[in-house]
Protein backbone atom coordinates (compact mmCIF):
# COMPACT_ATOMS: atom_id res chain seq x y z
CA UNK A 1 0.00 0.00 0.00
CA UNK A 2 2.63 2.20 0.74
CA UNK A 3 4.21 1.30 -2.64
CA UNK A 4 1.32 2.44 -4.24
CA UNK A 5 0.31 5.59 -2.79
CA UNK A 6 3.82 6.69 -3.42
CA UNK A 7 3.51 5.72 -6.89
CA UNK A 8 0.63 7.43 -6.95
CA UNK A 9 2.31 10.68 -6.02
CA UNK A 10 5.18 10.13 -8.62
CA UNK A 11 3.53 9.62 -12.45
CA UNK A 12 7.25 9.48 -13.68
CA UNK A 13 8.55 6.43 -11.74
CA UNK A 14 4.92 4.30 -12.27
CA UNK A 15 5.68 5.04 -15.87
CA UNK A 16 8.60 3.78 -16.17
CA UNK A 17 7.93 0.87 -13.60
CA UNK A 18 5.01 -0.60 -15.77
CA UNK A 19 6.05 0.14 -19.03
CA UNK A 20 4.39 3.04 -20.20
CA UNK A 21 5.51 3.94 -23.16
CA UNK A 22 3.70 7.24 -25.39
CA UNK A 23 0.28 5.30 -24.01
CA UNK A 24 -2.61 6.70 -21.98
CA UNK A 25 -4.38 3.83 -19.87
CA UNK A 26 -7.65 5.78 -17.99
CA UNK A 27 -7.41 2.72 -15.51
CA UNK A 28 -4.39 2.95 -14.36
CA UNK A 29 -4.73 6.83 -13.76
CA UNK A 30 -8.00 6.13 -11.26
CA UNK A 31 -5.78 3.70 -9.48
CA UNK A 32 -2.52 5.56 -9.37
CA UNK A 33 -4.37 9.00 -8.03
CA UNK A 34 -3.98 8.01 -4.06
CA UNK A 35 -2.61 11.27 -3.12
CA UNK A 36 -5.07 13.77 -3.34
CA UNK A 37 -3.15 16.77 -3.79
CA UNK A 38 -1.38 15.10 -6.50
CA UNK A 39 -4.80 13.75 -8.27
CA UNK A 40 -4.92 16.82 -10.75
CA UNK A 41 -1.35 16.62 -11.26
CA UNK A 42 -1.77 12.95 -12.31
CA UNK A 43 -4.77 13.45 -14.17
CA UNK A 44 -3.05 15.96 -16.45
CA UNK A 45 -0.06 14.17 -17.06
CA UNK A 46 -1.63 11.16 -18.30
CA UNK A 47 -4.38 12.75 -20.00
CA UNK A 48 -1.42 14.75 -22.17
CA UNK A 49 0.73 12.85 -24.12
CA UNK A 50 2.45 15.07 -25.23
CA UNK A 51 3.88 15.25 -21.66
CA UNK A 52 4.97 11.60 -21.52
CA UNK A 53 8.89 11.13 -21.52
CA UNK A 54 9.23 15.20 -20.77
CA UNK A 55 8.94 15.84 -24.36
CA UNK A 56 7.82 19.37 -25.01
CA UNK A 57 4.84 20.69 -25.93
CA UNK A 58 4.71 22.26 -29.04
CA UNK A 59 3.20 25.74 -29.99
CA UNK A 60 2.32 26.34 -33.46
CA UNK A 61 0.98 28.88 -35.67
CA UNK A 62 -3.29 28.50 -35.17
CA UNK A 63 -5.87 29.78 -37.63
CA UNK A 64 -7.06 32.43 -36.11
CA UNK A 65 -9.77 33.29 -38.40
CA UNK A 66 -11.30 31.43 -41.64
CA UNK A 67 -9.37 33.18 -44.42
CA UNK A 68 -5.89 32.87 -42.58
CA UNK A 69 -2.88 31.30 -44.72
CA UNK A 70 -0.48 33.17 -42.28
CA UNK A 71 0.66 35.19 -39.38
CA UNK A 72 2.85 37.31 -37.89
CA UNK A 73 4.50 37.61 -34.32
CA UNK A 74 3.86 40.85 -33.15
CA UNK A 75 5.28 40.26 -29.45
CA UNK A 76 5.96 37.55 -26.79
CA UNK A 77 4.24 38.28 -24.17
CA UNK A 78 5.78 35.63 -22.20
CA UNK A 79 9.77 35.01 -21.98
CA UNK A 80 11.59 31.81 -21.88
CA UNK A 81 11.70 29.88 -18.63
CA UNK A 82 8.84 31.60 -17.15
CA UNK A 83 6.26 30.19 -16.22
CA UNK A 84 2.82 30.14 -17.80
CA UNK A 85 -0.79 29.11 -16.23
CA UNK A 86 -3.76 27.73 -18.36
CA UNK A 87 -5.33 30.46 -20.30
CA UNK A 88 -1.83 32.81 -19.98
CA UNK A 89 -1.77 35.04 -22.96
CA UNK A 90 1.82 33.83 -24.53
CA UNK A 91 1.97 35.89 -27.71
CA UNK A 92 0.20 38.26 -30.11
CA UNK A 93 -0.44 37.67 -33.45
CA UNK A 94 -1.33 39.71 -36.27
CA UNK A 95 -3.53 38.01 -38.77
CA UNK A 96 -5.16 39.01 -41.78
CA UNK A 97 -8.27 40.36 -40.07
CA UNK A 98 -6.69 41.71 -36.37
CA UNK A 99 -4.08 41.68 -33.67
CA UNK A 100 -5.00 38.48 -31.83
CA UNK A 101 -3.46 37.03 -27.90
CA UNK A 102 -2.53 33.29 -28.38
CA UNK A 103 -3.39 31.89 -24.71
CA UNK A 104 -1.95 28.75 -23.27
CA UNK A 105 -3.75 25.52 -23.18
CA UNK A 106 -2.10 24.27 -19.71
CA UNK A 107 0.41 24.95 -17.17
CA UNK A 108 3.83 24.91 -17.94
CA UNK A 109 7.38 26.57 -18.47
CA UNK A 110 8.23 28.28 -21.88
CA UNK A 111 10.58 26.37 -23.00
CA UNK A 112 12.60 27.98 -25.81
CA UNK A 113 10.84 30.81 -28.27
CA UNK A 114 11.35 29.21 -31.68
CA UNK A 115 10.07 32.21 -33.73
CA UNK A 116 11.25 35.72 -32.46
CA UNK A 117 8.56 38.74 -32.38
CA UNK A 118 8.94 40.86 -35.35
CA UNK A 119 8.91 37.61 -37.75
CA UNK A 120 6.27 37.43 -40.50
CA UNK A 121 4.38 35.19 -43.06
CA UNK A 122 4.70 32.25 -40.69
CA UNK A 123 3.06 29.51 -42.21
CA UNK A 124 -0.64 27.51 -40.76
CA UNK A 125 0.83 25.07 -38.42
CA UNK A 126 4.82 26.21 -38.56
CA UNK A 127 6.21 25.70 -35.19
CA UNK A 128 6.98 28.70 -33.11
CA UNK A 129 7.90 27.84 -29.54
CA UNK A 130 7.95 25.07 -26.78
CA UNK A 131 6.83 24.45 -23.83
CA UNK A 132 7.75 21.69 -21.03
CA UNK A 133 6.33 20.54 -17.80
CA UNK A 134 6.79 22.14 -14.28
CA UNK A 135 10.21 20.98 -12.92
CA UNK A 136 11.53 20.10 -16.26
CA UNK A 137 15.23 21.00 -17.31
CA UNK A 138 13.69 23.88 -20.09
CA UNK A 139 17.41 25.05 -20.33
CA UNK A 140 18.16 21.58 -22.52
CA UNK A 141 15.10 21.05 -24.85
CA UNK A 142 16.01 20.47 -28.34
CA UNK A 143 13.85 21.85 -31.31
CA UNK A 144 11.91 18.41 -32.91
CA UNK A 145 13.13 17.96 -36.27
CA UNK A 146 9.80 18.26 -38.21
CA UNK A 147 9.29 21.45 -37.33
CA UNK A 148 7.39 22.75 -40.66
CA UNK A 149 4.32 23.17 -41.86
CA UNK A 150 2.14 20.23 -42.67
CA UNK A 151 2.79 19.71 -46.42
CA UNK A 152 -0.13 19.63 -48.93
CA UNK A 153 -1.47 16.69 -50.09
CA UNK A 154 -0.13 15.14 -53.31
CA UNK A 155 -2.81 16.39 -56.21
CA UNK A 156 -3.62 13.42 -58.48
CA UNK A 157 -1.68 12.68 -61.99
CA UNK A 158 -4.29 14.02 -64.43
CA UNK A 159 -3.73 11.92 -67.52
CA UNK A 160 -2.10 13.42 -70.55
CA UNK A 161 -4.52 13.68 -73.43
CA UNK A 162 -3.26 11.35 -76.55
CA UNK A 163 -0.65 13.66 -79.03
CA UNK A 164 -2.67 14.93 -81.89
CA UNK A 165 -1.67 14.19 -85.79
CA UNK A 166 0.50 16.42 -87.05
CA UNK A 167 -1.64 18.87 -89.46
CA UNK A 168 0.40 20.62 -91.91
CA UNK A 169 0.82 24.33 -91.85
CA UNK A 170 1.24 25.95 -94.90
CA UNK A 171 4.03 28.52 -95.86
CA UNK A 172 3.61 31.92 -95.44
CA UNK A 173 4.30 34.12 -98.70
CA UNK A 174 7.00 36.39 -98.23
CA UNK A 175 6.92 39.87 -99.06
CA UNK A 176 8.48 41.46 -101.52
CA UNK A 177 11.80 43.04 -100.17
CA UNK A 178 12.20 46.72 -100.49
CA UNK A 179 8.55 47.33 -100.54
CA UNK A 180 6.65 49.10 -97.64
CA UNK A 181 3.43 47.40 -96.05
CA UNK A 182 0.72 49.63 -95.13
CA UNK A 183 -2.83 48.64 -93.22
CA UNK A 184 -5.51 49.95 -95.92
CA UNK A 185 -8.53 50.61 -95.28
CA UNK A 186 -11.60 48.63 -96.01
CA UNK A 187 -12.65 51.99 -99.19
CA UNK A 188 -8.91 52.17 -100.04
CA UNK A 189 -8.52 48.20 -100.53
CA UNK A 190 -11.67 48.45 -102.99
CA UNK A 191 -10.39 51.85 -105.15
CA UNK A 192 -6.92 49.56 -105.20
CA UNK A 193 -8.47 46.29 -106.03
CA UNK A 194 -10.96 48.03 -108.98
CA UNK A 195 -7.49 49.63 -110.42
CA UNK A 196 -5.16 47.03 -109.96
CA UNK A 197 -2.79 49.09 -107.68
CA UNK A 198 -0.63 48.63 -105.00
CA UNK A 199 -0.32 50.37 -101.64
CA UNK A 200 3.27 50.65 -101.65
CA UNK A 201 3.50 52.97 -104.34
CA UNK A 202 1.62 55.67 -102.61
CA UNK A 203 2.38 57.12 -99.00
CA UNK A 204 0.23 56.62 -95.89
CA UNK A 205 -1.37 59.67 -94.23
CA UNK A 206 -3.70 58.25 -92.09
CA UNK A 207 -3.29 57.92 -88.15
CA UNK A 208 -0.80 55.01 -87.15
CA UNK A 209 -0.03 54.57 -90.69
CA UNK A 210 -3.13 53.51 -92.24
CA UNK A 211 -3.24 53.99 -96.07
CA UNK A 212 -6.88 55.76 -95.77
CA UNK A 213 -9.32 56.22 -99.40
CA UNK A 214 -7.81 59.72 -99.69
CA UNK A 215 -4.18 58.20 -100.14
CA UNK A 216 -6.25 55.73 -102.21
CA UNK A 217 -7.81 58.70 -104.86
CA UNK A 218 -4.23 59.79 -104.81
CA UNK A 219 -2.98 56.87 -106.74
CA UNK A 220 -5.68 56.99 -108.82
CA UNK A 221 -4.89 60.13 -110.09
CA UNK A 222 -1.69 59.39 -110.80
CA UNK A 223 -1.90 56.38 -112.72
CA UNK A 224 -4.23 58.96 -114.97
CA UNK A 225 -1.23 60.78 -115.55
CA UNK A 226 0.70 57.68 -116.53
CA UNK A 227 3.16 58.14 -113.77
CA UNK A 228 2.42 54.52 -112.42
CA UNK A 229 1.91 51.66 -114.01
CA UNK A 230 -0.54 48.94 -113.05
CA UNK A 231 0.76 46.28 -110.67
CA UNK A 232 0.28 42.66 -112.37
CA UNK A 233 0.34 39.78 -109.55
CA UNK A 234 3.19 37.69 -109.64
CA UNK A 235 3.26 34.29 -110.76
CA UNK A 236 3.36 32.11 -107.97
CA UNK A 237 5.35 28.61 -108.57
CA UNK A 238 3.94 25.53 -107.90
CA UNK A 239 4.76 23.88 -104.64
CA UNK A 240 5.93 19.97 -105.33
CA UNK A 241 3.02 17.60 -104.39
CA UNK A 242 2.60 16.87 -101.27
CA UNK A 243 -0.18 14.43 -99.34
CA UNK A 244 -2.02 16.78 -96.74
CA UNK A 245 -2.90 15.57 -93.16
CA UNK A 246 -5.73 17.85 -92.86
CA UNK A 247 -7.30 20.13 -95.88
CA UNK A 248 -6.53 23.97 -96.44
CA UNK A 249 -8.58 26.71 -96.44
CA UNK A 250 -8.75 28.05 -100.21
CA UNK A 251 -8.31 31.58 -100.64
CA UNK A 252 -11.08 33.81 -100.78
CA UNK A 253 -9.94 36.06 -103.52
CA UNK A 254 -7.12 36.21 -106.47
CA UNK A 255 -6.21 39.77 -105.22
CA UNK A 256 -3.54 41.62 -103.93
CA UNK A 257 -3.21 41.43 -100.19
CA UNK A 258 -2.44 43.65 -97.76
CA UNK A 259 -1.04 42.82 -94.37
CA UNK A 260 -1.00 44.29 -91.36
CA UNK A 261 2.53 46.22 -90.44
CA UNK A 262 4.43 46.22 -87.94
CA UNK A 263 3.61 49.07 -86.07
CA UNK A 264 3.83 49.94 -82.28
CA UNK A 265 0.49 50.49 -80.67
CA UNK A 266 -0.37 53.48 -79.08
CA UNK A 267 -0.21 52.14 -75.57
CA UNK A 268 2.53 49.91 -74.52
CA UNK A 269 3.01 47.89 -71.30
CA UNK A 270 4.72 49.36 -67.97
CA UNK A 271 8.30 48.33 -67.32
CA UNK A 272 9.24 48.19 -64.13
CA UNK A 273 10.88 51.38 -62.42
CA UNK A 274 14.71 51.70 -62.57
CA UNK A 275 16.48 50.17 -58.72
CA UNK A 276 17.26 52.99 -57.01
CA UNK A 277 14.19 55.28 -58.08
CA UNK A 278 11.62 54.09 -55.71
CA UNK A 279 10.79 52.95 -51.91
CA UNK A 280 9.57 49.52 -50.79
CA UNK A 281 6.74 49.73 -48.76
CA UNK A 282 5.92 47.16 -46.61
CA UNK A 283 2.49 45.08 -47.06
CA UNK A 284 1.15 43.55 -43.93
CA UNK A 285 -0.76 41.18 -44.03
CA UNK A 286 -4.05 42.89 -43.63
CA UNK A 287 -3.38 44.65 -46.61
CA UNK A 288 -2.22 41.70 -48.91
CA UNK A 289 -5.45 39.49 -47.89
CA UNK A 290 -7.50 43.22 -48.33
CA UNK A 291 -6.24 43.04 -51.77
CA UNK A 292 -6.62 39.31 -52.52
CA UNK A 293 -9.92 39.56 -51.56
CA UNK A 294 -10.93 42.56 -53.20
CA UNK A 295 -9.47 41.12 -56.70
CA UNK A 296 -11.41 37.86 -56.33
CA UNK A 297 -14.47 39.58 -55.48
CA UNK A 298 -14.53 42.00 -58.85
CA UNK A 299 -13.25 39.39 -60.88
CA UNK A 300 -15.55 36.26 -59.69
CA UNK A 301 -18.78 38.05 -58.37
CA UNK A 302 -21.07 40.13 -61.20
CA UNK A 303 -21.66 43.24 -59.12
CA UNK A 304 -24.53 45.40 -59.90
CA UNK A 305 -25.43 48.89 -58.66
CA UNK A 306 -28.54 50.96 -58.01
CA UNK A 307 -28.78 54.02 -56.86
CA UNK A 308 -31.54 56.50 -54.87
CA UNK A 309 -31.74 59.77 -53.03
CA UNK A 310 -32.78 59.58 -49.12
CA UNK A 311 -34.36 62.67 -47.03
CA UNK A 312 -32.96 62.80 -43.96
CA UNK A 313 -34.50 65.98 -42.23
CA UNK A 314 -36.89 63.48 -40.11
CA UNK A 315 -33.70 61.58 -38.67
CA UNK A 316 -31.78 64.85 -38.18
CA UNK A 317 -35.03 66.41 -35.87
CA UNK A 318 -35.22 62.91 -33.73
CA UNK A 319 -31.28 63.12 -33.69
CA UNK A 320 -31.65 66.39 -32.02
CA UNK A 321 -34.49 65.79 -29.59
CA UNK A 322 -32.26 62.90 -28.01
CA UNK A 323 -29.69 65.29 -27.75
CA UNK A 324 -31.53 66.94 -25.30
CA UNK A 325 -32.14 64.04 -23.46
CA UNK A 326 -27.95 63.43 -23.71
CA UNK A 327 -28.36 60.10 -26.12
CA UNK A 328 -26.16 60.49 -28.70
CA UNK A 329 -26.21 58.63 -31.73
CA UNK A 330 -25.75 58.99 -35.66
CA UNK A 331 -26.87 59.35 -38.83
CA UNK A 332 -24.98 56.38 -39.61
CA UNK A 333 -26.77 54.79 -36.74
CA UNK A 334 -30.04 55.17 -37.89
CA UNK A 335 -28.92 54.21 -41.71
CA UNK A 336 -27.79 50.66 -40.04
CA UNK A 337 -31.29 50.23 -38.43
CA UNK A 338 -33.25 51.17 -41.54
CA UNK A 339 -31.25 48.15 -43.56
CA UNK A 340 -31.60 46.02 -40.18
CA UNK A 341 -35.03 46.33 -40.68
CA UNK A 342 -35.81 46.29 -44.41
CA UNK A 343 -33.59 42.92 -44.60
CA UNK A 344 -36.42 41.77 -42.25
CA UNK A 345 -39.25 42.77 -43.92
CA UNK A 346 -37.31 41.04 -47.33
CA UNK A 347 -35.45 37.99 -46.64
CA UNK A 348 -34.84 37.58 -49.87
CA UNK A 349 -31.64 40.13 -50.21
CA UNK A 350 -30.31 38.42 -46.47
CA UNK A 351 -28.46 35.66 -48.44
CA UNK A 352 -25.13 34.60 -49.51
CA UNK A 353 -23.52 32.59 -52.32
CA UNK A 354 -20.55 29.95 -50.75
CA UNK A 355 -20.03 28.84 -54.65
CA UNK A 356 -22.69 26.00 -54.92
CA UNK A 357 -25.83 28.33 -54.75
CA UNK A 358 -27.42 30.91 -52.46
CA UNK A 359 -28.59 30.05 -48.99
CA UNK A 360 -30.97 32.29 -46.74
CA UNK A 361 -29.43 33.27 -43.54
CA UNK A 362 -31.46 33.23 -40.73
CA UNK A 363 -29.77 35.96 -38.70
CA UNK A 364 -29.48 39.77 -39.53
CA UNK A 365 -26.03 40.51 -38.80
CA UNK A 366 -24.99 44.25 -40.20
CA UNK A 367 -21.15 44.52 -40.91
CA UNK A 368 -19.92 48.18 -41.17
CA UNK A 369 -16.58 48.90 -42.25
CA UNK A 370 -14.01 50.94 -40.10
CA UNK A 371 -10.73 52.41 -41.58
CA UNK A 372 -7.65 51.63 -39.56
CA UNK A 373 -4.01 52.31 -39.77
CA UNK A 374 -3.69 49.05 -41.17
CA UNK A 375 -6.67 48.91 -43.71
CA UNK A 376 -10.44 48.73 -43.79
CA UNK A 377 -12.22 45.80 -41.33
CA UNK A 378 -15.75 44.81 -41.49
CA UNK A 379 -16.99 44.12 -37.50
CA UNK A 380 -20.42 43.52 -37.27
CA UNK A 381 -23.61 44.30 -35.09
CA UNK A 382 -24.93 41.01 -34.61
CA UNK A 383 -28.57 40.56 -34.79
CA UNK A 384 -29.42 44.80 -35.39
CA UNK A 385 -32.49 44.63 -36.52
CA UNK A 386 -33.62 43.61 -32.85
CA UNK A 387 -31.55 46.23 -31.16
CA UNK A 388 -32.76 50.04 -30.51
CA UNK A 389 -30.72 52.89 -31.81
CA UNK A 390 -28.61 54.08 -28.98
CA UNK A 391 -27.60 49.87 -28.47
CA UNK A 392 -26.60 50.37 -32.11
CA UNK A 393 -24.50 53.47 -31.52
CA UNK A 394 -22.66 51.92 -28.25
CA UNK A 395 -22.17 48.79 -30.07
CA UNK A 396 -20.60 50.49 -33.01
CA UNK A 397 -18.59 52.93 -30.67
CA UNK A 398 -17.11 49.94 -29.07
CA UNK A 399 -16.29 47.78 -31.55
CA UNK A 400 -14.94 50.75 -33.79
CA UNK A 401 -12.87 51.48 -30.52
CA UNK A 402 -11.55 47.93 -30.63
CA UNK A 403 -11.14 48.03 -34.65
CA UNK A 404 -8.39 50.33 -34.45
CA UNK A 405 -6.70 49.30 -31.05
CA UNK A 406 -6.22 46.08 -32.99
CA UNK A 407 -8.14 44.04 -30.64
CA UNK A 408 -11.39 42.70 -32.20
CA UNK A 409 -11.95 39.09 -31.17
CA UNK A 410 -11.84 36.98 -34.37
CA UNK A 411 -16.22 36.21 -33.50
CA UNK A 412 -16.47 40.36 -33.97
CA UNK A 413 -15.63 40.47 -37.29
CA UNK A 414 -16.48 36.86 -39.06
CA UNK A 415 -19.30 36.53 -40.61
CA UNK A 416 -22.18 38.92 -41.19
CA UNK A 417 -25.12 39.05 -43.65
CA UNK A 418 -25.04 42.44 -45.11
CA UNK A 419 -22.25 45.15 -45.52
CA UNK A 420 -22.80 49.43 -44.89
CA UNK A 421 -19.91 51.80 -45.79
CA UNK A 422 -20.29 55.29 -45.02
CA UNK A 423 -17.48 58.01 -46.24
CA UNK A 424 -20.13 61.18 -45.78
CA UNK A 425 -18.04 62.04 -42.43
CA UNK A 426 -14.97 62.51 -45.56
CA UNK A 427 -17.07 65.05 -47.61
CA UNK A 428 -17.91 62.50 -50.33
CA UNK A 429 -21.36 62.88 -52.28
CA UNK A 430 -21.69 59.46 -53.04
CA UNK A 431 -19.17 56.42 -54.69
CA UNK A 432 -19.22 52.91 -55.07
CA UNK A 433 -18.62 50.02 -52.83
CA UNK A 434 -16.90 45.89 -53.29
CA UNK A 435 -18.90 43.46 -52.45
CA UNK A 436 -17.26 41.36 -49.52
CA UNK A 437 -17.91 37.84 -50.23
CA UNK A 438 -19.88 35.55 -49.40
CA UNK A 439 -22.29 38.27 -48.54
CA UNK A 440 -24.31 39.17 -51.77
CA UNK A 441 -24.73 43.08 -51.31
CA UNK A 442 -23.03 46.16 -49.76
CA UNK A 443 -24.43 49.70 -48.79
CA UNK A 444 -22.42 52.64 -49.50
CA UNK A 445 -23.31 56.21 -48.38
CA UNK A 446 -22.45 59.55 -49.22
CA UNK A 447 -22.80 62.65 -47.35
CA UNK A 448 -26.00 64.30 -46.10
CA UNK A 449 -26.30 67.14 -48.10
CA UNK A 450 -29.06 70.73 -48.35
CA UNK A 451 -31.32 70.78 -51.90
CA UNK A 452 -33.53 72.64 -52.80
CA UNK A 453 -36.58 70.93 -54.36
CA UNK A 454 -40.16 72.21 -55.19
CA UNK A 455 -43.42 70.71 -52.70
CA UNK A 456 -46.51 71.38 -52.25
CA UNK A 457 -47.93 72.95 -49.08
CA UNK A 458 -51.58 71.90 -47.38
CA UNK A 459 -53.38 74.02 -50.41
CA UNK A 460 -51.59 72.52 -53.22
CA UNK A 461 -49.36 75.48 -54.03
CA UNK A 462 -45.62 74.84 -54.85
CA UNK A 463 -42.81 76.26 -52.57
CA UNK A 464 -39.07 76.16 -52.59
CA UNK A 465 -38.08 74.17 -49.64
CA UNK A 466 -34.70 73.34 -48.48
CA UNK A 467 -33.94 69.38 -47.85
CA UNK A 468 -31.25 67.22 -46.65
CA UNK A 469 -30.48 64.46 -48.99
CA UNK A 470 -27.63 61.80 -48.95
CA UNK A 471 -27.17 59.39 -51.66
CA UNK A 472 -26.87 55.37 -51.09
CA UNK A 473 -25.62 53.32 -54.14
CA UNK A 474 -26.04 49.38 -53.28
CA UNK A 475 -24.04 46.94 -54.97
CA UNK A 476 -25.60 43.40 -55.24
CA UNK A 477 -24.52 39.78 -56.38
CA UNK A 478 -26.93 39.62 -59.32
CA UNK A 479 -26.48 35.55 -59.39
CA UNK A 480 -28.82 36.10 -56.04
CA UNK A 481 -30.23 39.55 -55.92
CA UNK A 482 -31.42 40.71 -58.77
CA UNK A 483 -32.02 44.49 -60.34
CA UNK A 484 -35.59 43.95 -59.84
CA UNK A 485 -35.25 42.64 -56.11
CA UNK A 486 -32.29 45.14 -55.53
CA UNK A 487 -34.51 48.08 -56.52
CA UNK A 488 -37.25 47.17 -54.18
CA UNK A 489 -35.04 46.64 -51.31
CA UNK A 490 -33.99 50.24 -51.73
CA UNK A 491 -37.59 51.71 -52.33
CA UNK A 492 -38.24 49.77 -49.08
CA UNK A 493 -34.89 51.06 -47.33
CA UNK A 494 -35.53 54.93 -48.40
CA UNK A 495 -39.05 54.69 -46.73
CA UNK A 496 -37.82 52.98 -43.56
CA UNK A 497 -35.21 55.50 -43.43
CA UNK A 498 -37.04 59.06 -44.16
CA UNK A 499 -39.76 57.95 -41.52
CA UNK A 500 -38.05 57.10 -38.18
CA UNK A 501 -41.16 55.70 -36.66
CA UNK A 502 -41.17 52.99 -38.95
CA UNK A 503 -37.58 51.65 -37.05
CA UNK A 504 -38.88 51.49 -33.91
């Protein structure tokens, strides 16, 4: 018994006494924990086996959100040798959304920092530190050998479509040295062709060298003054026979032809700038998955736009009653409400395409974008179109507060159902937004602006009234919203929006 209740207090000696070798036996754990203040002890260290044999513990790069290929270390918040408790923030890492903590799974010493802060584009899954046990020797762990990534799985051999038979090509004619070649004109080649002249005798004037009907007339004339001769086609020899693979096209025509020059065109492709005449600038990688995704989304979703006029003088009165009763809120704030609630009223626009087809999401989650030193993220008011206006406006105070302090949590800013950007607060009338897959549309708004438009008063008579107008352009994934649907959502959204009642 006493055997066995030392045992108990001592995983490493029972290990090696019965053989334990890498395995996990839950029976032998319930039998070994007679100590009870070593029974969570125990319970770990069999229940890890990554512990087993005092082999370290290996931290590697996590995906921290769904669209992460790679991260960087920002800082170690932890040094080596100290020690670090379950749920211990050990690093920050910068992914392509946010700043994120990496926090420790279970108690332990760092080991040796693998990866030093500052280092970027670490793979998924590289290794970047070690851990060991409490009372380990962390001084004298060695780095594991397979330290990399995990590699990609071998793509299968595609099978090499059977050579085709050889088709003979037949020779080009070669010009006749010493003789310019001219693009003519569709009237010039007929005025040559009716008068059996040639192009090269006559000058081009036409723009990038064309030989135009005018240079055409020329010739004409002079050939009336018997100061060219007609141009007879040359005998062409005959080729020896020869058995075809595949047949030839036959010429069209007997005539002269014409062929197009080599000329330069008018634009030419950038060449690189000259070493020494330029600045590298740094893309993190915020930025390079900002533009990735941007490129993919206007080159694999059809975007399509439609535009209206809102009047916002109702929202700017209720803005300024709950002034008075110090609420403050925005225009903005009352602009995410209005599409909160017209995505409610149509369910039809609160879809997404993931590639196969569209699918109806059953939440309202609003994502509005937030510039940051770094680049544009999207966090999102979950479920708005339940929430009042001043939860809006703290919500989006908060998490625009977190946006640029780099601290969103990676559940603040994955996901959402429907996209606002708003650049009035920069002085712009109105522009046009990406769509930020897999959502299917995207709000963008202008400033609020004073017009002056005609109404009618109680008796029918026109006035000139002053309003206060901002302009909202949506763009839409027409394989799921269509113009017809994307046109009533916005009838729906200016009505919601000029009559604040209808948002409560």
């Amino acid at each position: 018994m006493a055997a066995s209740w030392r045992l108990g207090c001592d995983p490493r000696l029972l290990r090696c006494l019965l053989g334990f070798r890498g395995r996990r036996s839950p029976g032998l754990v319930k039998g070994a924990a007679g100590c009870s203040g070593c029974r969570v002890a125990n319970w770990r260290w069999f229940h890890s086996t990554q512990w087993m044999h005092g082999d370290p513990i290996k931290i590697l790069m996590p995906s921290l959100s769904p669209t992460m290929e790679e991260g960087n270390i920002v800082k170690w918040l932890k040094k080596e040798g100290e020690a670090v408790s379950a749920g211990d923030a050990l690093c920050e890492i910068e992914t392509d959304k946010a700043v994120v903590t990496l926090d420790a799974g279970d108690d332990g010493i760092l080991a040796k920092i693998v990866v030093e802060e500052g280092a970027k584009n670490i793979r998924l899954g590289s290794l970047i530190g070690l851990m060991v046990e409490e009372g380990e020797d962390w001084k004298h762990v060695e780095i594991p050998k397979d330290v990399g990534p995990p590699s990609p799985a071998a793509k299968p051999s595609v099978p090499h479509p059977p050579p085709e038979p050889p088709i003979s090509i037949p020779v080009q004619k070669e010009h006749t040295p010493g003789k310019l070649q001219f693009r003519v004109s569709p009237a010039a080649r007929n005025i040559l062709d009716k008068h059996a002249l040639d192009a090269s005798e006559g000058t081009a004037t036409g723009p990038r060298g064309i030989f135009t009907k005018e240079d055409a007339l020329k010739l004409v004339e002079l050939k009336q003054m018997d100061k060219i001769t007609e141009s007879k086609p040359t005998p062409v020899p005959l080729a020896p026979p020869t058995t075809p693979t595949a047949p030839l096209p036959t010429p069209a025509s007997g005539g002269p032809s014409y062929p197009r020059p080599m000329i330069p065109p008018v634009s030419t492709p950038g060449q690189p700038n000259a070493v020494g005449t330029f600045s590298e600038i740094p893309a993190s990688s915020i930025r390079r998955v900002i533009a990735k995704r941007l490129t993919e989304s206007k080159s694999t979703v059809p975007h399509a736009y439609a535009t209206t006029d809102c009047d916002v003088g109702a929202i700017l009165k209720v803005r300024q009653d709950l002034v008075k009763d110090d609420i403050k809120v925005s225009v903005n704030d009352f602009i995410i409400k209005a599409a909160a609630v017209t995505l409610k009223q149509m369910p039809d626009v609160n879809v997404s395409w993931d590639g196969e087809g569209p699918k109806q999401l059953p939440f309202i989650d609003i994502s509005v974008a937030v510039a940051t030193d770094k680049g544009l993220i999207t966090p999102i008011i979950k479920n708005a179109a339940a929430k009042g206006i001043q939860e809006i406006a703290d919500s989006v105070k908060a998490l625009s507060k977190k946006a640029r302090d780099g601290k969103l949590l990676p559940e603040e800013y994955q996901g959402g159902s429907f996209s606002i950007s708003n650049l009035g607060m920069f002085g712009i009338d109105e522009f046009i937004a990406v769509i930020n897959p897999p959502q299917a549309c995207i709000l963008a708004v202008g400033r609020f602006r004073p017009v002056l438009k005609f109404t009618q008063d109680e008796e029918g008579n026109a006035k000139l009234q002053q309003h206060q107008l901002i302009t909202v352009t949506m763009s839409s994934d027409s394989r799921v919203v269509d113009d017809e649907l994307a046109t009533r959502f916005l009838k729906n959204f200016k009505a919601n929006l000029e009559n604040p009642f209808r948002l409560a």
